[in-house]
Structures are given as C-alpha cells and as structure tokens.
Protein backbone atom coordinates (compact mmCIF):
# COMPACT_ATOMS: atom_id res chain seq x y z
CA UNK A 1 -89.17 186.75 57.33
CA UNK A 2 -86.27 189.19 55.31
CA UNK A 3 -82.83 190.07 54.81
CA UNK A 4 -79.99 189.48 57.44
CA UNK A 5 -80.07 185.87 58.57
CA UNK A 6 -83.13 185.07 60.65
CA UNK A 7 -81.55 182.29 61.82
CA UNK A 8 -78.85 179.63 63.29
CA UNK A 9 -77.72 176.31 62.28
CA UNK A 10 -80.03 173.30 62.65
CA UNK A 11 -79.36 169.87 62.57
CA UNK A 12 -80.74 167.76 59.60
CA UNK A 13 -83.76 165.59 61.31
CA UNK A 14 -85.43 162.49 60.22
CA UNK A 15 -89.14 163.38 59.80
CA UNK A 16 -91.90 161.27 59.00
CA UNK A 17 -95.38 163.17 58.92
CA UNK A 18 -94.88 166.39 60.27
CA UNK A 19 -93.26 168.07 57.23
CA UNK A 20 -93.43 171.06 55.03
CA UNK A 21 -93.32 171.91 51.67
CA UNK A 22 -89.73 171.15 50.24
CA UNK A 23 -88.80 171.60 46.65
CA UNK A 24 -85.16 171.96 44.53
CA UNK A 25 -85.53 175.08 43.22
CA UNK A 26 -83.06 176.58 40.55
CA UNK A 27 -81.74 180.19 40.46
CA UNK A 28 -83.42 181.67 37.39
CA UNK A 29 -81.37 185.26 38.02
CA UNK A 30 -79.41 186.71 40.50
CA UNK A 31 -79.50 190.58 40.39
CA UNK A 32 -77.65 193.27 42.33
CA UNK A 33 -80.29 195.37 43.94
CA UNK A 34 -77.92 197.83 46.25
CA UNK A 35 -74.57 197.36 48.31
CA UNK A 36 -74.74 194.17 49.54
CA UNK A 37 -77.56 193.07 48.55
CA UNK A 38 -78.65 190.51 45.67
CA UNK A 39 -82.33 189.17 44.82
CA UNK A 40 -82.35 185.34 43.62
CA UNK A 41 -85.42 184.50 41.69
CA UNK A 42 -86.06 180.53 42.15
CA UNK A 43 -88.02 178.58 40.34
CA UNK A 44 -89.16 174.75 39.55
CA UNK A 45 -86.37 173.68 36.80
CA UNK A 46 -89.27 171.85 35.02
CA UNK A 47 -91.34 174.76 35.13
CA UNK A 48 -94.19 173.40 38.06
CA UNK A 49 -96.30 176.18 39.51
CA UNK A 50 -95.12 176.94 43.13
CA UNK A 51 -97.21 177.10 46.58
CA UNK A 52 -99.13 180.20 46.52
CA UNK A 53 -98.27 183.27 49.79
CA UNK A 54 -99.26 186.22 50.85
CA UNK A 55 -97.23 188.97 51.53
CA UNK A 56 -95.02 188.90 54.69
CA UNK A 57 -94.32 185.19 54.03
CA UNK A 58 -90.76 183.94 54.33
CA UNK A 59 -89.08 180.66 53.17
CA UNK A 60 -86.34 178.18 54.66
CA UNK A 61 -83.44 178.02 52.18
CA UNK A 62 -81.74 174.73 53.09
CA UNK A 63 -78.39 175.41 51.62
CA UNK A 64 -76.61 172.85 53.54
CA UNK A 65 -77.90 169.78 56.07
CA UNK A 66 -77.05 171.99 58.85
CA UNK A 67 -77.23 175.23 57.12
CA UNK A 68 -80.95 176.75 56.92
CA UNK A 69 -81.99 180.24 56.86
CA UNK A 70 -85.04 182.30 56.53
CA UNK A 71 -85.73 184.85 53.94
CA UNK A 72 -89.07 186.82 53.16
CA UNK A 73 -90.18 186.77 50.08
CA UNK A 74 -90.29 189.79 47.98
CA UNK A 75 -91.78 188.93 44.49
CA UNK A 76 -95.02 189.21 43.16
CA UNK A 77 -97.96 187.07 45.09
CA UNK A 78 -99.61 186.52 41.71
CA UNK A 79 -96.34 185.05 40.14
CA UNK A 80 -96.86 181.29 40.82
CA UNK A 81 -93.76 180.59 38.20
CA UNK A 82 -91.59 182.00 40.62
CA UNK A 83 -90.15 183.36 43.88
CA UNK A 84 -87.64 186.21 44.36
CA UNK A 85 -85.80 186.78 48.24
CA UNK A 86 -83.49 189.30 49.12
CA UNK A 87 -80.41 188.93 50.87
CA UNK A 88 -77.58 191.20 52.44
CA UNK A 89 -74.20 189.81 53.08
CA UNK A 90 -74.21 190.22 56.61
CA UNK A 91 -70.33 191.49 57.76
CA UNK A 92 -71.05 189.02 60.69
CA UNK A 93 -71.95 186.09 58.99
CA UNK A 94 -72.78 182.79 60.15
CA UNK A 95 -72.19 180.86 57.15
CA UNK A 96 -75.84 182.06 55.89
CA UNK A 97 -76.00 185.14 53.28
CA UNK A 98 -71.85 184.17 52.48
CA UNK A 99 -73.13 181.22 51.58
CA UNK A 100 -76.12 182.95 49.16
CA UNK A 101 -73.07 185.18 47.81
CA UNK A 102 -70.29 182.80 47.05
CA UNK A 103 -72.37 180.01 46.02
CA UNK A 104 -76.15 180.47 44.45
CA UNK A 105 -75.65 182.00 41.17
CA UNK A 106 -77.86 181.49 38.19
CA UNK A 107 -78.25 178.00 37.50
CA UNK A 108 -77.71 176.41 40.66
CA UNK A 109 -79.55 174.26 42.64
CA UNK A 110 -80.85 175.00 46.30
CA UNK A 111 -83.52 173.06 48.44
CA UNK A 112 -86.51 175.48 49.58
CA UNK A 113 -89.27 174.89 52.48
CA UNK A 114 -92.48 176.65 53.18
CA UNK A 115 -93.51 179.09 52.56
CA UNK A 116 -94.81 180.34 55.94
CA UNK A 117 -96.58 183.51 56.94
CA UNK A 118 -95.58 184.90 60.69
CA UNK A 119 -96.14 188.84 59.73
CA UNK A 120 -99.19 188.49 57.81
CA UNK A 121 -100.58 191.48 56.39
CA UNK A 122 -104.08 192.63 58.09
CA UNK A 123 -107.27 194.68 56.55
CA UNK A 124 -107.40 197.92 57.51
CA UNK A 125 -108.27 201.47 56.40
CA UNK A 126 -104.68 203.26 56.47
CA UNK A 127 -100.99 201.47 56.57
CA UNK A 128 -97.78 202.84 58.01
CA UNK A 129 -95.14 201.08 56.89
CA UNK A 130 -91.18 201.37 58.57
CA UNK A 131 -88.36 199.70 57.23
CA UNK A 132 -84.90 199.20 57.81
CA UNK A 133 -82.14 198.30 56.09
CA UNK A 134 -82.64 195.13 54.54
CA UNK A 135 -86.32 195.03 56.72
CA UNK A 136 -87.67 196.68 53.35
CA UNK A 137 -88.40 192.73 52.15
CA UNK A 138 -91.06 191.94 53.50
CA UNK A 139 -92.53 195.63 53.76
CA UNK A 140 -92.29 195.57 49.94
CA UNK A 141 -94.24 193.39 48.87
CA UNK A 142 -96.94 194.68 51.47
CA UNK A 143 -96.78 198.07 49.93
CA UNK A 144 -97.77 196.54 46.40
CA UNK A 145 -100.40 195.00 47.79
CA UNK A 146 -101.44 198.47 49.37
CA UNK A 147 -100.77 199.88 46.01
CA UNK A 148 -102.93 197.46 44.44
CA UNK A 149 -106.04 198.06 46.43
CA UNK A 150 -105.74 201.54 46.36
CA UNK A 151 -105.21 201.49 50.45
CA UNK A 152 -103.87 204.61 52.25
CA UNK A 153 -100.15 203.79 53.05
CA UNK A 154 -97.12 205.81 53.79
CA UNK A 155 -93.50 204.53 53.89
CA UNK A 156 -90.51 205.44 56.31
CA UNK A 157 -87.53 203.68 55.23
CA UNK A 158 -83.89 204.07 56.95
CA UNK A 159 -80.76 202.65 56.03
CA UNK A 160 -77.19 203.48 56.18
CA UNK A 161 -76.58 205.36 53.25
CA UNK A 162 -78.63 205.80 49.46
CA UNK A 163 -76.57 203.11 47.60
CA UNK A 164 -77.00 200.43 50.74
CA UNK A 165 -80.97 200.46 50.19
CA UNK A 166 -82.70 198.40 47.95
CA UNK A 167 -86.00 199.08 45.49
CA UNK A 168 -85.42 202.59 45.82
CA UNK A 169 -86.23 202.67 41.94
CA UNK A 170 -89.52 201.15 42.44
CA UNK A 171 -90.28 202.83 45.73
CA UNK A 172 -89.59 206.34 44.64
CA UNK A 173 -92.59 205.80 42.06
CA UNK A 174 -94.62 206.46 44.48
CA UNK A 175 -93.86 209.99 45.35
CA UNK A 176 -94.63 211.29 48.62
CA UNK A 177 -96.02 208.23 49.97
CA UNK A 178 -92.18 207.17 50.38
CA UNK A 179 -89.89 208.99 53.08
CA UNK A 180 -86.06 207.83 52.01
CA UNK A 181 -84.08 208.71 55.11
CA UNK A 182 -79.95 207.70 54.56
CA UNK A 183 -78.74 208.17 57.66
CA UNK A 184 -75.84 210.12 56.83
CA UNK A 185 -77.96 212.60 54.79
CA UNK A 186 -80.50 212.72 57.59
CA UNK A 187 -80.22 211.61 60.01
CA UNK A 188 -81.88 208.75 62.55
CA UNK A 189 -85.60 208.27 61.31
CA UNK A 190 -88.01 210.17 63.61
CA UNK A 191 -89.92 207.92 65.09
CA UNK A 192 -91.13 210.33 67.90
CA UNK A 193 -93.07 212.59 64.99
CA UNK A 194 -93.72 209.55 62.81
CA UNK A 195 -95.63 208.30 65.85
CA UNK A 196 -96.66 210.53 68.29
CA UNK A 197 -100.75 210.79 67.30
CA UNK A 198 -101.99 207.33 67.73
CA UNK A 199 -104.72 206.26 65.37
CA UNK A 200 -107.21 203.55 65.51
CA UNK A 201 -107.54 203.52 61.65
CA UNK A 202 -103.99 202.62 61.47
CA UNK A 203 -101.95 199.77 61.32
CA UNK A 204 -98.00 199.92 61.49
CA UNK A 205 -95.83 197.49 60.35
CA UNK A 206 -92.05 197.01 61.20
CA UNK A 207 -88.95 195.25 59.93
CA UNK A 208 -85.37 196.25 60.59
CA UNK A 209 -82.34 195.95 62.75
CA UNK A 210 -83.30 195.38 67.04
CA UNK A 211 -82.56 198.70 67.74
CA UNK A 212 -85.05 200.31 65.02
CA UNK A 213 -87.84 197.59 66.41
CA UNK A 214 -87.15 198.50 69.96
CA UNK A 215 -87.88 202.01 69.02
CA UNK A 216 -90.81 201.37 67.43
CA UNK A 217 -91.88 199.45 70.08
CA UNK A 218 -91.62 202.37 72.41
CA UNK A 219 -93.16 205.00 70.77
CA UNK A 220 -96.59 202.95 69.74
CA UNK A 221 -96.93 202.18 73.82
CA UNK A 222 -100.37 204.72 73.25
CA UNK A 223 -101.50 203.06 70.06
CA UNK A 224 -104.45 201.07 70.19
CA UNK A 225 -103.76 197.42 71.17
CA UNK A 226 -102.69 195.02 67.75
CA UNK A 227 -101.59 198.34 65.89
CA UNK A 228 -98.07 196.94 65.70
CA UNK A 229 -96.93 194.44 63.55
CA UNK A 230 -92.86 193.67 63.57
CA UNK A 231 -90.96 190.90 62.24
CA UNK A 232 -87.41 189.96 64.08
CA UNK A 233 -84.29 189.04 62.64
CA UNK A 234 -82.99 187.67 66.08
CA UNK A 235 -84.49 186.52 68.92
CA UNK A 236 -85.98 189.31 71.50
CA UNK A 237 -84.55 189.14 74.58
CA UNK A 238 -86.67 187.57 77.80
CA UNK A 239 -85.82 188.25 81.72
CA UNK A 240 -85.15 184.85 83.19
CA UNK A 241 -88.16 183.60 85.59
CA UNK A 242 -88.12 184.26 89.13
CA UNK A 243 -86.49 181.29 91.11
CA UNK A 244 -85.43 179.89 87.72
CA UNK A 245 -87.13 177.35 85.63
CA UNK A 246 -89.23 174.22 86.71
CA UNK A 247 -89.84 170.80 85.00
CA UNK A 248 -93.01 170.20 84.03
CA UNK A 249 -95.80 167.14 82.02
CA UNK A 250 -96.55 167.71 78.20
CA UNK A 251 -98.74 165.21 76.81
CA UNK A 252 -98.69 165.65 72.66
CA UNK A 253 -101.89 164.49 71.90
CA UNK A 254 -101.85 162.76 68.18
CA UNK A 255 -98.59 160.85 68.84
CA UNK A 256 -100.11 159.64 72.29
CA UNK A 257 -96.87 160.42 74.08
CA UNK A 258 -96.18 162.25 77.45
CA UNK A 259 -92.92 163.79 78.60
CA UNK A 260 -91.52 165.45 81.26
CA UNK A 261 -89.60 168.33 80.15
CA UNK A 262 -86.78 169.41 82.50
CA UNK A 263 -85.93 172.89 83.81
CA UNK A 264 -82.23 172.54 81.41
CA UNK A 265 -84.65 171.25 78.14
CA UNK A 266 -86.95 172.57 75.67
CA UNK A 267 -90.01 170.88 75.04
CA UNK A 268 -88.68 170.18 71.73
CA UNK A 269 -85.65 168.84 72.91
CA UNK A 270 -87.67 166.31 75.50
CA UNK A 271 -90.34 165.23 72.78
CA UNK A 272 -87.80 164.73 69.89
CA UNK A 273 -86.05 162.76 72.29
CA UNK A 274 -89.10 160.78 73.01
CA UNK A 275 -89.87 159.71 69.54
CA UNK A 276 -91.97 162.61 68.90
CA UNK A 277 -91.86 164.10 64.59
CA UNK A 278 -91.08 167.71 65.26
CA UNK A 279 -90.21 170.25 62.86
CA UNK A 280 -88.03 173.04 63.53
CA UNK A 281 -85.01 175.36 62.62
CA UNK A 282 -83.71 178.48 64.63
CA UNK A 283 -84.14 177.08 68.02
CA UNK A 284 -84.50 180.80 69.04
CA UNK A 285 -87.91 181.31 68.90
CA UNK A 286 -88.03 183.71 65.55
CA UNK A 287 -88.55 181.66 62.81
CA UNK A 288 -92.08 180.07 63.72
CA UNK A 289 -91.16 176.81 62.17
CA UNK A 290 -91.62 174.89 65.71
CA UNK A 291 -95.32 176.63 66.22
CA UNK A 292 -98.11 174.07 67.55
CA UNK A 293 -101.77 174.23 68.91
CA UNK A 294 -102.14 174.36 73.01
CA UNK A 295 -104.59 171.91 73.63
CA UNK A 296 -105.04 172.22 77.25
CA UNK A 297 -102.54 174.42 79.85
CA UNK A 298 -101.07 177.82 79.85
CA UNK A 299 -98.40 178.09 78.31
CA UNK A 300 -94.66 180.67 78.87
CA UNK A 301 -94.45 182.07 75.69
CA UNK A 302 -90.67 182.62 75.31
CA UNK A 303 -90.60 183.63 71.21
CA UNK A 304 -89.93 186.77 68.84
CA UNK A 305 -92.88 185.69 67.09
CA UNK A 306 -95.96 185.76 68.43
CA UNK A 307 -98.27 189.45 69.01
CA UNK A 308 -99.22 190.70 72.82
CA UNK A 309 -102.76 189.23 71.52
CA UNK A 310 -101.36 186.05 70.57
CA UNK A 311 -99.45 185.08 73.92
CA UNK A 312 -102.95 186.54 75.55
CA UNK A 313 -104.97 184.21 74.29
CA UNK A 314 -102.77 180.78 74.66
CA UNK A 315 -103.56 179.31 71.58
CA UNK A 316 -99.95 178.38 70.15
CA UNK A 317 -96.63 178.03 71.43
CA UNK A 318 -93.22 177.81 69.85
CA UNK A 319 -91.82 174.78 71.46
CA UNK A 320 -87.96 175.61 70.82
CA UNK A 321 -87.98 178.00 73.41
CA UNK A 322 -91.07 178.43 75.34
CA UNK A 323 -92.19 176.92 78.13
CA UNK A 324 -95.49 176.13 80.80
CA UNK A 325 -97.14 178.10 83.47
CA UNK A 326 -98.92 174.98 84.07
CA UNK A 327 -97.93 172.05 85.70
CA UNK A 328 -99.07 169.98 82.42
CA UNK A 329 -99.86 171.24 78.56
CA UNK A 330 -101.98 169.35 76.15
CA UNK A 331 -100.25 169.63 72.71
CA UNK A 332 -101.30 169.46 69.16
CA UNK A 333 -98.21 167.10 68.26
C-alpha cells in the first residue's frame, strides 16, 4: 500500500468475528529518509515476533478511532522483530501523514492492523520496476527481493527533485539497474521508450502519483495481458452506469442474512445495517480491507484494487464500492 495517504476517515465499528490482526506497536526509531519523508520502525514493546508479509504488503495504522491509514511496508520480510513504513507529509493532508509527523516519534504508542497483500509480487523471469515519488515503498522492498534471487530487474524512479526521493543511498548500489530521474534535472520519465517493446518475459510493476499510473497504464495497452501490476493511492475513477444504478438481493451466506441493497447504498452500508460483521476502512475501493468471496452472481466491480484478470473472473468483490450485474449475489460474509 505506500506513502501519501491511501485513505479517508472511517468510523470506529464494533466487530465480533470478522477481524484482523491488531497489535500496539511502539516506535522503535523514526528516521529522516528525504524531504518529507520519515520511516517509523514499529515493533511489539515486549519484544513478540510480528505476522510474517511479503513484499507489496501494506498495514492500517489506526492513529485515531476515526483516523486510519494505509502504508506499505518497506522493511525487511525476514525481520519478524520489526516493521518499518514510509510516509510523506502530504501538503494536502487529511489529518493522516500530519498526524505520523507531529505525533509518532520514538517511543510512542500506535495501534497497527494487517498486514495485507493487494500488490503481491509474482514469479517471473525479468522485473521492471517504476516508481514515483513516495510509490518507491512498496517497489523497494520488491527490488530486494529481486536482488536476493538474483532476478533480472531494472528500476525507473521519478520524483520531484534528488533531495525529495527516498533510499537513493541504497538504490544507487545497484548501479545501472537504477534510472534516478529528478524531474527538474530531467525531465518527465519516458515512459514511451521505457515501454514501447512489449515482452512476455516481463512483468512491470507501478506505484506513484494518478497521473504517473495513468501513463503507465497507457503505454503497456500492447503488453501481454497481467504484465501490469499498480498499486493506487486514491481511488480510480469509474463512468457512472447507463440509466443509473439499480437495487438489487445479496444474500451473505455464513451470517444467513439477505438484504436488499438500494441504488443510493453500498452493499456494505445495507449489510452493516442489517447486523452483518464487516470490516472495512477507505470506503473508496483502494485499500482492499472490505474484499469478500462471490459465492454465486456477477458482480460490478467498482475498486482501484483488483487486476483486469481479477474483475474477469468474478471471484471477489470490494463491497464499499462495488456493486451487482445480477439481480442477486451470494456472498462469503
């Protein structure tokens, strides 16, 4: 998940069984890692092991009841004693990274959930990793786990200007694997000659600002299907449905309930309201925390999360925003 806020404010919610992970973690060390931007290394103040990830994995830092944001994780996988995230103070804050600024220094306390893994890293014989800006979080991590296989990667990374980028100690190691592209030394990155020869052997992976992931977006139209791999800060922009929206029958199949869901309410809205333990956060459809299993029905997938393959195939849906082709879905709640 990774660097500006991934998400909005969220309500605190009364949950029974359908929970996560969630542990007080303590601020070990706070470090300065470029303009803007400071890494937090948590860990269990009694010294517990934490859940193990994989790289690409974010976390939930609940730093307030109605104050949760996402933030990949960008330590080392093998560390189990602790976790490090990076964050930028975000000019347009909504209360999330001031928050990490002004108030988590070493020694205090701050709840934690997850982790979760929405931009897992897949096998494959070369990597192309692009980064921007604070997108280098999650990308990071993925490039020592390249590194540590011995996998064929290369790295475009953008960002404003030298001093605004972070790990450029580490990431300059690595020679000319690593393309460092300020953009008022050099420009916008070029995308069009990063990405103009489509290769099956190749996977890319993205993380950066809209406009970056839009580009990116564009220019792998010829790549082979599931090349691209991008991770959102905010939620992707949908056209509205043809004649507008229409109510329609879930049935959430462990809790034995059925609701209709109105065209003016989310399915999570209409099952929370009918007793239903839900779990979610951004209510925008990037954060993943709302994802369930489609049982039965096809559903409108509405999120910033999901791969082309994924909506294909039906399997899951991200209830805070999506919706049903069908007249009735069959869910895994």
């Amino acid at each position: 998940m990774t660097a500006p806020e991934l998400l909005v404010e969220s309500p605190q919610r009364n949950r029974g069984t359908y929970r996560e992970v969630e542990l007080d973690l303590q601020v070990r060390k706070r470090e300065r890692v470029a303009e803007g931007v400071v890494v937090l290394t948590l860990a269990d103040p009694a010294g517990a092991d934490l859940p193990e990830w994989t790289p690409g994995a974010h976390i939930d830092l609940m730093m307030t009841p109605t104050l949760i944001r996402q933030y990949s994780l960008c330590g080392d996988t093998s560390n189990s004693a602790e976790w490090k995230v990076g964050v930028l103070l975000d000019p347009a804050s909504r209360g999330g990274s001031q928050f990490v600024h002004d108030k988590l220094h070493e020694g205090a306390t701050v709840r934690v959930r997850g982790p979760r893994n929405h931009f897992p890293m897949v096998q494959a014989a070369r990597y192309k990793f692009i980064a921007g800006g604070i997108g280098i979080t999650p990308i990071y991590t993925m490039i020592a786990a390249a590194a540590a296989t011995n996998a064929d990667w290369q790295l475009l990374y953008g960002g404003r200007t030298r001093s605004s980028m972070a790990f450029l100690d580490v990431l300059e190691d690595h020679g000319d694997r690593v393309s460092v592209c300020p953009q008022d030394e050099t420009g916008m990155l070029d995308l069009a000659a990063e990405l103009s020869a489509p290769d099956e052997d190749t996977v890319v992976y993205c993380c950066g600002p809209e406009g970056l992931l839009s580009a990116v977006e564009q220019a792998c139209t010829s790549w082979p299907t599931g090349s691209l791999h991008i991770e959102r800060f905010a939620a992707k922009a949908f056209e509205p449905s043809v004649g507008g929206d229409s109510a329609f029958e879930v049935e959430c199949q462990r809790s034995g309930v059925s609701v209709t869901v109105p065209p003016d309410k989310t399915i999570y809205e209409a099952v929370e309201e009918a007793g239903v333990d839900v779990l979610g956060s951004c209510m925008e459809g990037v954060c993943g925390t709302c994802e369930c299993d489609v049982i039965e029905g096809e559903p409108d997938p509405r999120d910033s999360v999901l791969s082309e393959a994924e909506r294909e195939s039906g399997a899951t849906i991200m209830i805070c925003v999506s919706r049903s082709r069908s007249e009735r879905l069959v869910l895994d709640l």
